[in-house]
Structures are given as C-alpha cells and as structure tokens.
Protein backbone atom coordinates (compact mmCIF):
# COMPACT_ATOMS: atom_id res chain seq x y z
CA UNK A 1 139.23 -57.01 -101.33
CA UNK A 2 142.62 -57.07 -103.14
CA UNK A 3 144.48 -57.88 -105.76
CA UNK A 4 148.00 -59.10 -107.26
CA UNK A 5 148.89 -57.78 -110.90
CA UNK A 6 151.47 -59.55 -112.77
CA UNK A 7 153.90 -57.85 -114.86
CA UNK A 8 152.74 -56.97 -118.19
CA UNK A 9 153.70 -58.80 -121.00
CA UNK A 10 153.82 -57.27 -125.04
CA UNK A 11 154.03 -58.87 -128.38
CA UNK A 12 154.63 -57.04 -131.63
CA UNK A 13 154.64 -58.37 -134.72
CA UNK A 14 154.69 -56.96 -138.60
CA UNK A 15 153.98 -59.06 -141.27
CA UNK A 16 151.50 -61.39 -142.77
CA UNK A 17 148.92 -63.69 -140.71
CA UNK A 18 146.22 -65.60 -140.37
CA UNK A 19 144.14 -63.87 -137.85
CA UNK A 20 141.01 -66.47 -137.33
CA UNK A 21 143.89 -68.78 -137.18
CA UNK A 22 145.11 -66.50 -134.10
CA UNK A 23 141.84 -66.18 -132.34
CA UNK A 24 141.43 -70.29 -132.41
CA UNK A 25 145.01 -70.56 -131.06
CA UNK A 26 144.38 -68.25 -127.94
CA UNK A 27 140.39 -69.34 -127.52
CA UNK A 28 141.93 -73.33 -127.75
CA UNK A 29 144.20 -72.35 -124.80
CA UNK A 30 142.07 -70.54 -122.81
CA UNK A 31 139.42 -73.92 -123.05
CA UNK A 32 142.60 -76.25 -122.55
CA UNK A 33 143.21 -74.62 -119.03
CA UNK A 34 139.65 -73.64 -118.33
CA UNK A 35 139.01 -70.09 -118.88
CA UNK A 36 136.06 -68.56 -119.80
CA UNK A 37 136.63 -66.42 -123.05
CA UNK A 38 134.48 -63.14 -123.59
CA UNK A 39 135.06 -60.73 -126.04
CA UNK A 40 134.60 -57.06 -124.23
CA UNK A 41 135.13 -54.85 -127.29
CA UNK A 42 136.00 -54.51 -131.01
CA UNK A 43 136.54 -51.39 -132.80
CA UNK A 44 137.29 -51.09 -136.55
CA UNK A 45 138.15 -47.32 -137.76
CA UNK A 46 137.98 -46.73 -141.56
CA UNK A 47 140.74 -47.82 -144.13
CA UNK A 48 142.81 -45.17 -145.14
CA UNK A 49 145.50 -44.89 -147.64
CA UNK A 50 147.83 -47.27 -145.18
CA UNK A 51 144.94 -49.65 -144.31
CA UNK A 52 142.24 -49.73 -141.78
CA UNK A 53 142.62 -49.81 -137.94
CA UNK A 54 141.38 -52.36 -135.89
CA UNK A 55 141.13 -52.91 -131.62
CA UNK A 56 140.05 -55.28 -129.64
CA UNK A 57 139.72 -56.60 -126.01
CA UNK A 58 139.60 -60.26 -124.39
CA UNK A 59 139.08 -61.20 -121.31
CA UNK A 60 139.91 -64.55 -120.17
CA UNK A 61 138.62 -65.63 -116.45
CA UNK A 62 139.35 -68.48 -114.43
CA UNK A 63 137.53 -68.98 -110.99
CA UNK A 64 140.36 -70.73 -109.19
CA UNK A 65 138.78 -70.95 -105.89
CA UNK A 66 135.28 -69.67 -104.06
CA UNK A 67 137.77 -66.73 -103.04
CA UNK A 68 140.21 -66.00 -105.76
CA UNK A 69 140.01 -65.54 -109.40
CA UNK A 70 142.42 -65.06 -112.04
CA UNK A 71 141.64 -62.43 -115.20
CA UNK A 72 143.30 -62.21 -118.37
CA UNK A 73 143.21 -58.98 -120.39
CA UNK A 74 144.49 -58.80 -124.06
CA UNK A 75 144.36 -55.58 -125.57
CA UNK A 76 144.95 -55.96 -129.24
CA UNK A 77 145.81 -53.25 -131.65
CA UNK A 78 146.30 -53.58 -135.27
CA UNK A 79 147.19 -50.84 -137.54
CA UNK A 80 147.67 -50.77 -141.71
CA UNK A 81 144.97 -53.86 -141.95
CA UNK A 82 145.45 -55.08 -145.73
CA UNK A 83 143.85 -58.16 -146.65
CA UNK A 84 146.50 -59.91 -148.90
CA UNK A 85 145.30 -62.86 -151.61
CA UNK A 86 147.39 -66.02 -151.57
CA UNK A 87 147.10 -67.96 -154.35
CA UNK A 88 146.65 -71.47 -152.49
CA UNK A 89 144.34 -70.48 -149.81
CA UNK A 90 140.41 -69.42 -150.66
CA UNK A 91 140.70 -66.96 -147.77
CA UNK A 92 142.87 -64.36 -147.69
CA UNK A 93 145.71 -63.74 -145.15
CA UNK A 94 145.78 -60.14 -142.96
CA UNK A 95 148.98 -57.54 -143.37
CA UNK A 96 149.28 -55.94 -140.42
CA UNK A 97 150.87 -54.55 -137.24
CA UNK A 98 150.05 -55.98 -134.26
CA UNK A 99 150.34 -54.90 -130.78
CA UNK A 100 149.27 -57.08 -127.96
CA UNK A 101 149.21 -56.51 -124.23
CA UNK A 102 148.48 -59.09 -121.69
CA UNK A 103 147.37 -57.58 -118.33
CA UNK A 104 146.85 -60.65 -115.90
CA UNK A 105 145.68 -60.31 -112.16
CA UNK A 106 144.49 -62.64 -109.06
CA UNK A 107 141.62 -60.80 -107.41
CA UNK A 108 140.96 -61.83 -103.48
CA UNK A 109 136.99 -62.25 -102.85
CA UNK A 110 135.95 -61.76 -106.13
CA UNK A 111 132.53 -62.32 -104.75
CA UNK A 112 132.63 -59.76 -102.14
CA UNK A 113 132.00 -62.21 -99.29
CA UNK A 114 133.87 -59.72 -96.78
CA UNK A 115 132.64 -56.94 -97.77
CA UNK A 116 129.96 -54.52 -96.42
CA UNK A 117 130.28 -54.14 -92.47
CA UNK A 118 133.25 -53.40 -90.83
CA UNK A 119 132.89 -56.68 -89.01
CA UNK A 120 133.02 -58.60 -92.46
CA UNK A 121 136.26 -56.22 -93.24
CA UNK A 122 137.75 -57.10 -90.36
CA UNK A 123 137.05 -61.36 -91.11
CA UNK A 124 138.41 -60.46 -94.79
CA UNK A 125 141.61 -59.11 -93.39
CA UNK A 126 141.89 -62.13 -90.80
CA UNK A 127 141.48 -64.61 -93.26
CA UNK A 128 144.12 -63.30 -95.33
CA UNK A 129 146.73 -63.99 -92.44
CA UNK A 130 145.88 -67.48 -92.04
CA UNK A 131 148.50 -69.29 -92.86
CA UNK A 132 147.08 -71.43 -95.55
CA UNK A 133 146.80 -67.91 -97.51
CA UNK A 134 150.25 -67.92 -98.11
CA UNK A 135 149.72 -70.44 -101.26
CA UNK A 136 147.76 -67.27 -102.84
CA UNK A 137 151.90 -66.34 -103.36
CA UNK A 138 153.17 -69.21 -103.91
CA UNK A 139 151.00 -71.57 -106.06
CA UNK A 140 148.32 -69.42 -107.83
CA UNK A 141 151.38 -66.48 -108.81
CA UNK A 142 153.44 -68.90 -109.97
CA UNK A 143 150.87 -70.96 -112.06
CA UNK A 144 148.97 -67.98 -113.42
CA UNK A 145 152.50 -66.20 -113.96
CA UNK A 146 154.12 -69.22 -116.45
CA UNK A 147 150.37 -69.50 -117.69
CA UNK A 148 150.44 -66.55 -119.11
CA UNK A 149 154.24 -66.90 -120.32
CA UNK A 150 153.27 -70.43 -121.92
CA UNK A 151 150.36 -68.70 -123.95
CA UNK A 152 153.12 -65.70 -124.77
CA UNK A 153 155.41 -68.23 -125.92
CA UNK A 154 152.51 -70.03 -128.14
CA UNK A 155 151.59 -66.97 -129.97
CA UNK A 156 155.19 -66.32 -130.36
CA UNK A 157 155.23 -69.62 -132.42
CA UNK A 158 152.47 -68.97 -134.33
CA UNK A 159 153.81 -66.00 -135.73
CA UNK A 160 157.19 -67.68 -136.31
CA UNK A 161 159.02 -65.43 -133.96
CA UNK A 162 161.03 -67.53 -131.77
CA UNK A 163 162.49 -70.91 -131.59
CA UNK A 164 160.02 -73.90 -131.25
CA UNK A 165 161.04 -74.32 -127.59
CA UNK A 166 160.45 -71.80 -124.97
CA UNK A 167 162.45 -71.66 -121.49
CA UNK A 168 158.97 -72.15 -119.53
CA UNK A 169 157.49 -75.78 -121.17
CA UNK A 170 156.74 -77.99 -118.77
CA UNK A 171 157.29 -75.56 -115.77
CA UNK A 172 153.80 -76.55 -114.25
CA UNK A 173 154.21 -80.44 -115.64
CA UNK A 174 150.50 -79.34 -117.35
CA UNK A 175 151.79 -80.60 -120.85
C-alpha cells in the first residue's frame, strides 16, 4: 500500500579490517533488536593488479506489526581486496575499501490485506486516517530512524572512526 523511506545513510572506510569480525557485529545487532538477517547477493570479480572486487547485499526485516514492516538494505562494496598476514593472528586481516549504503523503509500492509478490490482499496486508505495511524510517524520513524543511526554509529566504532560515544545512545532507552 505505501511506504516511508528514510534518508540514506553511507560509510566509507580505507584501511585494514577484520571482515567476519564485521559481519558478526551487524548480524549480533540485527538478532539484539529482532531482525531477520538474509543475505540477497554476493558477487566477487577477479583480483587484478590492485586486488579483487567484492559486493554484497543484506537485508535485515523486522515485522513490527500485522500491518507494517521495517526493511534494512546494506549494499556493500569493496574494492582493492588484499588479504594482509598479521603476525599474531592465524587468520589474516582484509585491505580494502569499503562502501556501505543503508537504505531503510517502513512498508504499510506488507501483507497486502487491502489490496485487490476497490472496496479493500478504499478500507486501506480509511484505515490509514484513523487516528491511531498517526504513531506510524511518530513512533515506528523515529525508532527505526535512530535504529539505524545506532547500528551506523556501531560500525563506525568498529572501524575506529569516531569517538566511542555517539550523539544517539540511549535515544530509545533500548541500551
């Protein structure tokens, strides 16, 4: 029937990482708050003289209510992929660059309960203007919005990018 995109939110980062140590941090989050985790694609072009190309996509859903569910899309992009040896760890660490986009959105009848007939239109549209609609707005943006800013702010972290705070903790009193 409809739905809300949030603003879209990028990370970049060039150095050296721990990429299985990345996936657990984002899959642990998305379990913490009760998303289901599914891994729509992976691509890996061949190494050439800079390093081999990698790109993925997860998608992260949460069924808030029986008539509105939020959706989490990471596209990940990672270009000159060198595996670099560290002499204290067995497995070795990735050099690359990363790109990540979030794409998050609240879809209205994801089930497609008002859909079909006219009549069942015309209900969808109705029960949109009731008045307890309004916390579609007001609770489930907001949540999903510093959600996705908390999980920004994480990953952030991880790769050392930013201060161990972030202006967002404890926004939703979840931690």
């Amino acid at each position: 029937m409809g739905k809300v995109n949030l603003p879209q939110i990028t990370l970049r980062y060039n150095g050296v990482f721990d990429f299985d140590s990345l996936y657990a941090e984002v899959n642990d989050w998305s379990k913490k708050y009760g998303y289901m985790w599914h891994e729509s694609s992976f691509k890996h072009k061949v190494p050439g003289s800079e390093g081999a190309e990698q790109q993925m996509a997860w998608q992260l859903t949460k069924k808030i209510t029986e008539f509105i569910r939020e959706e989490n899309i990471f596209n990940i992009h990672m270009c000159e992929v060198k595996d670099v040896a560290v002499e204290s760890r067995k497995k070795p660490l990735m050099r690359a660059r990363i790109y990540i986009i979030i794409n998050a959105t609240i879809e209205y009848d994801w089930q497609k309960k008002f859909g079909g007939s006219k009549f069942a239109e015309f209900l969808g549209r109705w029960y949109l203007k009731l008045p307890h609609m309004n916390s579609i707005e007001t609770i489930y943006f907001d949540q999903s919005y510093y959600r996705i800013w908390n999980l920004h702010a994480q990953i952030k972290k991880y790769f050392d990018m930013q201060a161990k705070k972030h202006p967002y903790k404890g926004y939703l009193a979840e931690d």
